[in-house]
N, C-alpha and C. Protein backbone atom coordinates (compact mmCIF):
# COMPACT_ATOMS: atom_id res chain seq x y z
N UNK A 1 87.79 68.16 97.57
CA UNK A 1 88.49 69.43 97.38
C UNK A 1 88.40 69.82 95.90
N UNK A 2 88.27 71.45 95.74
CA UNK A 2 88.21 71.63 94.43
C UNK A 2 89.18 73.14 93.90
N UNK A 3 89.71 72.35 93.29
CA UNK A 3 90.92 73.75 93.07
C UNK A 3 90.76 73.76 91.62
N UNK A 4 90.96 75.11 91.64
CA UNK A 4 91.26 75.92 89.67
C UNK A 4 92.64 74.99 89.01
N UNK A 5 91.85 74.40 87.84
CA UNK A 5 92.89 74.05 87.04
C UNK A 5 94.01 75.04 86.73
N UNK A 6 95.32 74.55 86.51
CA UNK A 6 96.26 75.40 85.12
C UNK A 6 95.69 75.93 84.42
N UNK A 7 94.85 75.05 83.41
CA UNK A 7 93.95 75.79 82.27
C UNK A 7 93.70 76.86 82.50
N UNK A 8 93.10 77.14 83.64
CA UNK A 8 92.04 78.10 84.29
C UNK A 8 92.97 79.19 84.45
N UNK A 9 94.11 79.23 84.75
CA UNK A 9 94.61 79.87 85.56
C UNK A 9 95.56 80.79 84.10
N UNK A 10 95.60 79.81 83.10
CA UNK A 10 96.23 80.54 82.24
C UNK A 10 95.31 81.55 81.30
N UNK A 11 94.01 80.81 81.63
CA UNK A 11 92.66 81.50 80.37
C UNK A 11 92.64 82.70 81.54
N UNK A 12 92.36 82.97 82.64
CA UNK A 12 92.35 84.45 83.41
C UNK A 12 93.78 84.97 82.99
N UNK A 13 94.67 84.17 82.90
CA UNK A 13 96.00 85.42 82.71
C UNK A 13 95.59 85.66 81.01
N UNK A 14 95.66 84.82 80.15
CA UNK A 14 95.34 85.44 78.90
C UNK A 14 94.44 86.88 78.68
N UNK A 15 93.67 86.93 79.56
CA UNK A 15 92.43 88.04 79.81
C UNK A 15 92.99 89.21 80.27
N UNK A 16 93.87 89.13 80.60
CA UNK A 16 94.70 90.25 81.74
C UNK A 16 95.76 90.78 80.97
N UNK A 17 96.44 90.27 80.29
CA UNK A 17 97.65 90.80 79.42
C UNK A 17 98.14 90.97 78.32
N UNK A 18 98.85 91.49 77.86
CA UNK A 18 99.05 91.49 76.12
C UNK A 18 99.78 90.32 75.65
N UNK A 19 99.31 90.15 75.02
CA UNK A 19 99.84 88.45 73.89
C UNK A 19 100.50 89.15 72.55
N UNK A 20 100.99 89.08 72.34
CA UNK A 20 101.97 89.10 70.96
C UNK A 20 101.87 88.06 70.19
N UNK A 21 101.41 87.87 68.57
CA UNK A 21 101.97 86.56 67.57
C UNK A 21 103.52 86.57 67.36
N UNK A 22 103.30 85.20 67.49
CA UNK A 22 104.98 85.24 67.25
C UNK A 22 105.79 86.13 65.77
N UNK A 23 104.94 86.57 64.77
CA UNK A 23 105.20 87.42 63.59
C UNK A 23 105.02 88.88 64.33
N UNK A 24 104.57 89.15 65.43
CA UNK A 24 104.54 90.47 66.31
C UNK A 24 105.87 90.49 66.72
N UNK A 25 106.33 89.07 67.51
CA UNK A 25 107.49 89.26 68.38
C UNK A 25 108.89 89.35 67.49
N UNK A 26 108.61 88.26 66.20
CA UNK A 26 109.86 88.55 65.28
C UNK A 26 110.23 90.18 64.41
N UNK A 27 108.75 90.58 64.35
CA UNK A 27 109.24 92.49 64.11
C UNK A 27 110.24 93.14 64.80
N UNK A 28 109.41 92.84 66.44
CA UNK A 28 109.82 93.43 67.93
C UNK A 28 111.37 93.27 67.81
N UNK A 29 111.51 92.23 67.95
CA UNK A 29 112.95 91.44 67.75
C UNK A 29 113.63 92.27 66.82
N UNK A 30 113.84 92.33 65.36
CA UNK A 30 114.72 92.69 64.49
C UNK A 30 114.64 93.91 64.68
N UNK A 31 113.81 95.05 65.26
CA UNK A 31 114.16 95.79 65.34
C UNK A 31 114.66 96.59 66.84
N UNK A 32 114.75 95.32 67.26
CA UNK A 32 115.42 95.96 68.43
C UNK A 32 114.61 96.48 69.67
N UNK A 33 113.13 96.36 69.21
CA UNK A 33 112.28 97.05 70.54
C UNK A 33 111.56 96.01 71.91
N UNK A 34 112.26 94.82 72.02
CA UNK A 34 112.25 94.39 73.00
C UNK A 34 113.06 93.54 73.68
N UNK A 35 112.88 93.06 74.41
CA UNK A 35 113.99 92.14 75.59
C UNK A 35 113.17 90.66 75.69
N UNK A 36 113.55 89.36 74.92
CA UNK A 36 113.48 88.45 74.89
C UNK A 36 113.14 87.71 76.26
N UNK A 37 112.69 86.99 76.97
CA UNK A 37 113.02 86.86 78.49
C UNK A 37 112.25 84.92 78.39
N UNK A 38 113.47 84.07 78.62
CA UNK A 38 113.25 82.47 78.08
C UNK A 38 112.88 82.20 79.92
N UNK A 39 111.30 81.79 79.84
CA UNK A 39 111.08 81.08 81.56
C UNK A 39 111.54 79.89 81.02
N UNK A 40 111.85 79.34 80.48
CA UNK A 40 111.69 77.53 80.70
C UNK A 40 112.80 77.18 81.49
N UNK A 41 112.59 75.91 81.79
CA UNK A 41 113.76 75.04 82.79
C UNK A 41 114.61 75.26 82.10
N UNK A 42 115.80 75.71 82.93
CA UNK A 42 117.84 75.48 81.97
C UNK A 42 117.68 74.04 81.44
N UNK A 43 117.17 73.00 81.63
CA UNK A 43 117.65 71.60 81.28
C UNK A 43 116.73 71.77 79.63
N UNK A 44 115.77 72.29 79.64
CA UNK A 44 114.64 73.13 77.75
C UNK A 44 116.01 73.77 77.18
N UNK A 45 116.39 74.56 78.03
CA UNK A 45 117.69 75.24 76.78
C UNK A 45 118.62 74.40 76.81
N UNK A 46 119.35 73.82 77.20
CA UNK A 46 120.28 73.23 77.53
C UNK A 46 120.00 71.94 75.91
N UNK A 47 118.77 71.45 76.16
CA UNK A 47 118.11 70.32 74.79
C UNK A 47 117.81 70.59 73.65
N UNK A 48 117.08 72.24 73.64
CA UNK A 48 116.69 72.81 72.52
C UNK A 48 117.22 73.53 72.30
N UNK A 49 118.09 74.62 72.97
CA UNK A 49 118.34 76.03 72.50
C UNK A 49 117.32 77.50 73.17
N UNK A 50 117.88 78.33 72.79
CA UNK A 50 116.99 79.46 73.18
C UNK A 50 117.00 80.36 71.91
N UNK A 51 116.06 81.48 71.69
CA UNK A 51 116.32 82.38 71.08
C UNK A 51 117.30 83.37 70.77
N UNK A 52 117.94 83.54 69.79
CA UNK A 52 119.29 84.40 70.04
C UNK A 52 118.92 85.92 70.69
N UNK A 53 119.91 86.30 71.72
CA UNK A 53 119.91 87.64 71.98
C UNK A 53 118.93 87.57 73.10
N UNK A 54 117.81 86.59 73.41
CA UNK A 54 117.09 86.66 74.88
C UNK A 54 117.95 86.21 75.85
N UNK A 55 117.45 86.42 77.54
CA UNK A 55 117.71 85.99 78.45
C UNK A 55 117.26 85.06 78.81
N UNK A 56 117.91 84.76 80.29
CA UNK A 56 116.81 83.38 81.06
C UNK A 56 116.93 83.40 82.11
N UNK A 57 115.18 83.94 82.71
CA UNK A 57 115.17 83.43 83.89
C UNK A 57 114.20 82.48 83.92
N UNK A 58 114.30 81.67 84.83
CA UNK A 58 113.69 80.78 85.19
C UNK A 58 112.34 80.86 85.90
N UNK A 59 111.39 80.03 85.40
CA UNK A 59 109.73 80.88 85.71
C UNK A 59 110.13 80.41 87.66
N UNK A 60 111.04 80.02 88.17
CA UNK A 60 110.74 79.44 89.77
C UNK A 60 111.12 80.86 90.53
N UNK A 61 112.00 81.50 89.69
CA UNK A 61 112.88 82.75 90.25
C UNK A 61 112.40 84.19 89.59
N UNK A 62 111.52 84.07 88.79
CA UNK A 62 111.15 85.52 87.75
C UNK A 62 110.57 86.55 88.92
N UNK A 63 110.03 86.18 89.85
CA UNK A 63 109.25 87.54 90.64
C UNK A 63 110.52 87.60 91.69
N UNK A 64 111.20 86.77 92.09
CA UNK A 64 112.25 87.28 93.10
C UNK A 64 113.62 87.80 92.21
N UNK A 65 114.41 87.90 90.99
CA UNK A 65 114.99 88.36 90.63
C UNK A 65 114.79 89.73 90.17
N UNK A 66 113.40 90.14 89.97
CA UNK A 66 112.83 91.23 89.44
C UNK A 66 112.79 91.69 90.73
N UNK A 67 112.72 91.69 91.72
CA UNK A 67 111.96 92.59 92.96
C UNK A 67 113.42 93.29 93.58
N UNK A 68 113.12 94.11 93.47
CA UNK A 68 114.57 95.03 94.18
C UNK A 68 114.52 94.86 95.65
N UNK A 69 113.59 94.40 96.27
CA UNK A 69 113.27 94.09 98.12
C UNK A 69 113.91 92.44 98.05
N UNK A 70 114.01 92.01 97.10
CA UNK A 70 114.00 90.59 97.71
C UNK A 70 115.99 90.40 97.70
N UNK A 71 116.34 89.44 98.53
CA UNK A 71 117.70 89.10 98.29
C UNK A 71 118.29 88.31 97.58
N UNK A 72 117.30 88.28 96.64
CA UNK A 72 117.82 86.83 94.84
C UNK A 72 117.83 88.27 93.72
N UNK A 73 117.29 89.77 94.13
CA UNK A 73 117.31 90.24 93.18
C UNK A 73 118.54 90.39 92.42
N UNK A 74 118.43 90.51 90.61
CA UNK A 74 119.61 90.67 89.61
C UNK A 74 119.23 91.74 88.96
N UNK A 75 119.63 93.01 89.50
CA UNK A 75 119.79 94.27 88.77
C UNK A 75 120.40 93.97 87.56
N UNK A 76 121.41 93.31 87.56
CA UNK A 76 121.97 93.05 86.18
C UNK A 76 121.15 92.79 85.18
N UNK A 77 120.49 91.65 84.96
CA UNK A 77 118.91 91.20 84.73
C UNK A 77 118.55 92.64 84.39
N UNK A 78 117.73 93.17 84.79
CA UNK A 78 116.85 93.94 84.39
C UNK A 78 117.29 95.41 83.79
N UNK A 79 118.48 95.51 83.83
CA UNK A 79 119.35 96.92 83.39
C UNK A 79 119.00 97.08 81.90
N UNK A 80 118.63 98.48 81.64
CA UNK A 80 118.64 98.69 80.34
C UNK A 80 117.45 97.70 79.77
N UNK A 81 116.68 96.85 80.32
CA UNK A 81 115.75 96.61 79.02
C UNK A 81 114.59 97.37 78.74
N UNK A 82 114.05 96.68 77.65
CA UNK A 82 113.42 96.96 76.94
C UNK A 82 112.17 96.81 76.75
N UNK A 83 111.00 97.00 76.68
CA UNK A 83 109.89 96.11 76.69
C UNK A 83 110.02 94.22 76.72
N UNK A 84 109.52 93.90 78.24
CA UNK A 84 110.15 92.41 78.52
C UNK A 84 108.69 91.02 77.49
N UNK A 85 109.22 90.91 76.69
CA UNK A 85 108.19 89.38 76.23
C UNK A 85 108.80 88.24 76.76
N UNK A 86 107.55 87.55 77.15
CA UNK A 86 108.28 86.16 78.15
C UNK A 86 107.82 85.14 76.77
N UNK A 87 108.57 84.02 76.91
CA UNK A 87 108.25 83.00 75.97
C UNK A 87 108.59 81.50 76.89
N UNK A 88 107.79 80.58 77.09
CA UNK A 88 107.71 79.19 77.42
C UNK A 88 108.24 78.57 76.63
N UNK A 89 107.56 76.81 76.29
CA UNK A 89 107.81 76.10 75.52
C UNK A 89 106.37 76.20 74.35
N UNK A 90 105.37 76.62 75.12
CA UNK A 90 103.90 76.66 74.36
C UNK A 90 103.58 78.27 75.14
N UNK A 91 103.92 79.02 75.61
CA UNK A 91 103.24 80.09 75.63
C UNK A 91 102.01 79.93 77.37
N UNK A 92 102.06 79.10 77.67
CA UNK A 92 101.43 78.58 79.12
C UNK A 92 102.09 79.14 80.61
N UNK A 93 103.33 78.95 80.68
CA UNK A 93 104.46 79.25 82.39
C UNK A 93 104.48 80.96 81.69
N UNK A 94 105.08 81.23 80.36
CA UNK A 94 104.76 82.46 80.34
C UNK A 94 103.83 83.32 80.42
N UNK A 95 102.41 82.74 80.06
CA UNK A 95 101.04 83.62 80.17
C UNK A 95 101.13 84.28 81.92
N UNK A 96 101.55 83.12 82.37
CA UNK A 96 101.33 83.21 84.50
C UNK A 96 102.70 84.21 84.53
N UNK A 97 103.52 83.96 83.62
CA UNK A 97 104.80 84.87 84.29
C UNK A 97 104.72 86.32 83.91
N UNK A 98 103.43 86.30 82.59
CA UNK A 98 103.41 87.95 82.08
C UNK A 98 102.28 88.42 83.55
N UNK A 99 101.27 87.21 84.10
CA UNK A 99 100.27 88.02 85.00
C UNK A 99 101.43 88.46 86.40
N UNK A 100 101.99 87.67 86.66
CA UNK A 100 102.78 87.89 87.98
C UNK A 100 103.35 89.29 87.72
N UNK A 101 104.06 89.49 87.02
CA UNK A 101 104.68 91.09 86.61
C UNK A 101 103.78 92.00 86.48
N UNK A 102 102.94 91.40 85.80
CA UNK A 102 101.46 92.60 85.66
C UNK A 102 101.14 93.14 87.18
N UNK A 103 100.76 92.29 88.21
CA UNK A 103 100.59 91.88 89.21
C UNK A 103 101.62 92.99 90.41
N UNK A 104 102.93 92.64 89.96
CA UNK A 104 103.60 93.38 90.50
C UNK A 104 103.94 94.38 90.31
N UNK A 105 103.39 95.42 89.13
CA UNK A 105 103.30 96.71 88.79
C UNK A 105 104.40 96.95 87.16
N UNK A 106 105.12 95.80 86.97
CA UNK A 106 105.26 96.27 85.76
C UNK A 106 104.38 96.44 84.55
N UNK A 107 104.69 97.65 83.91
CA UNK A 107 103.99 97.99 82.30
C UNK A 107 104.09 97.35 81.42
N UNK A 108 105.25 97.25 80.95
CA UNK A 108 105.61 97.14 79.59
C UNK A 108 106.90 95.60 79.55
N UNK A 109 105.14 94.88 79.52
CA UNK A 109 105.35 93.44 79.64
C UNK A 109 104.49 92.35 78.67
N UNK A 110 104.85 91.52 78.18
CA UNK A 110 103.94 90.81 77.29
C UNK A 110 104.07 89.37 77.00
N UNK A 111 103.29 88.35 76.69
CA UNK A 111 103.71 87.11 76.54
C UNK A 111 103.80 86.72 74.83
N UNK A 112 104.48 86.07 74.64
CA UNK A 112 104.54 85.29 73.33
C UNK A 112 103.64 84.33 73.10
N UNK A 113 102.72 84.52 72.28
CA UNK A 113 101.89 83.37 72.10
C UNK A 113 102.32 82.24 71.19
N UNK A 114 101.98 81.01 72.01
CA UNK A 114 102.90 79.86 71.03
C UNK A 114 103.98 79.30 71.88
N UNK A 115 104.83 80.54 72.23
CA UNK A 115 105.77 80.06 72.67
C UNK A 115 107.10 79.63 72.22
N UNK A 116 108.26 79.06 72.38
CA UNK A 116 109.41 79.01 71.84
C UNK A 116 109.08 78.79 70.60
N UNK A 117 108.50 77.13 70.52
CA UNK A 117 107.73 76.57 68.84
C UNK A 117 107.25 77.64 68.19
N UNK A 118 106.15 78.48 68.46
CA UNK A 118 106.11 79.40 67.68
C UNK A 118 107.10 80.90 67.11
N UNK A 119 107.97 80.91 68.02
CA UNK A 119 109.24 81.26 67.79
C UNK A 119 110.11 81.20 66.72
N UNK A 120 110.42 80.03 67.18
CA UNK A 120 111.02 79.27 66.04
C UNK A 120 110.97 78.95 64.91
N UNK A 121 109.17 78.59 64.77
CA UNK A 121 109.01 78.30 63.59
C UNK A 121 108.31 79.74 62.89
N UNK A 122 108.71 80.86 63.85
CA UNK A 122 108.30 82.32 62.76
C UNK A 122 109.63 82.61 62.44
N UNK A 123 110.52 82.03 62.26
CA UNK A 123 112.34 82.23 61.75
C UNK A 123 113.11 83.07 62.83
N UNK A 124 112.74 83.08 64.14
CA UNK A 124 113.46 83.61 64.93
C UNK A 124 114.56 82.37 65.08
N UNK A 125 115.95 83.09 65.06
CA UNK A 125 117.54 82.08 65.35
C UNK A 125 117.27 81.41 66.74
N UNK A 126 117.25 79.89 66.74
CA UNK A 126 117.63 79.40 67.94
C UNK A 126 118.99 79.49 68.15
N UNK A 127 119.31 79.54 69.26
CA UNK A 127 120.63 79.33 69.75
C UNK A 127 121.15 78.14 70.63
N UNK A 128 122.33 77.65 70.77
CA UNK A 128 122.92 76.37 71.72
C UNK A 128 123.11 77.06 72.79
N UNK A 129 122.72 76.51 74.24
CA UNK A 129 122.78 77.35 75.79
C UNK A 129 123.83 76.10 76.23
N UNK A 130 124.70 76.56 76.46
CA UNK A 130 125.91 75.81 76.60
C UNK A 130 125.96 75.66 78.26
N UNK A 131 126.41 73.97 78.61
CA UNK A 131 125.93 73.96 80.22
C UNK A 131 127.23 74.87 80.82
N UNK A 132 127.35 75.59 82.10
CA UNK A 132 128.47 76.05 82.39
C UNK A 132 129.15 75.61 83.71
């Protein structure tokens, strides 16, 4: 049997969507022109933190919370944003989570390249995600 690597699967989504440097996304950020959006596992924030002022969904739930047909959707979630950048831990679950949206007809969508680390280390504020 022969199936497409990850790799593979992230180098076609790289091809397909807009990537942002993380010195793109920290502009975006301070000035307010986009909507942060953290895929990683709650147990990543929960250890590291998240970016201040992003959300989190979780890359298992991102196409069913977004879909207004499905019954996991969170209007709340998606109210009022802004141009959505997804960010991983390396920029990888997000590349697949910017194609899935692409995929499903949203525009004004983009991945963080790098990823949280690169985040972080472009002086964007981590934050503590407190368990609840």
């Amino acid at each position: 049997m022969s199936i497409k690597s990850s790799q593979k699967l992230v180098e076609e989504a790289n091809e397909m969507i807009e990537t942002l440097s993380a010195s793109e996304v920290k502009k975006l950020a301070e000035k307010k022109e986009i909507t942060l959006v953290d895929v990683r596992d709650i147990r990543e924030l929960w250890r590291e933190g998240t970016i201040e002022n992003s959300i989190h969904i979780p890359r298992g739930m991102l196409e069913f919370w977004l879909d207004p047909n499905s019954t996991y959707y969170q209007e709340n979630k998606i109210k009022d944003l802004k141009k959505m950048v997804f960010f991983c831990a390396l920029g990888f679950r997000s590349a697949l989570a910017t194609k899935a949206l692409v995929d499903m007809g949203f525009k004004n969508v983009a991945n963080a390249s790098g990823g949280f680390d690169a985040l972080k280390n472009a002086g964007l504020k981590v934050v503590a995600k407190e368990k609840k």
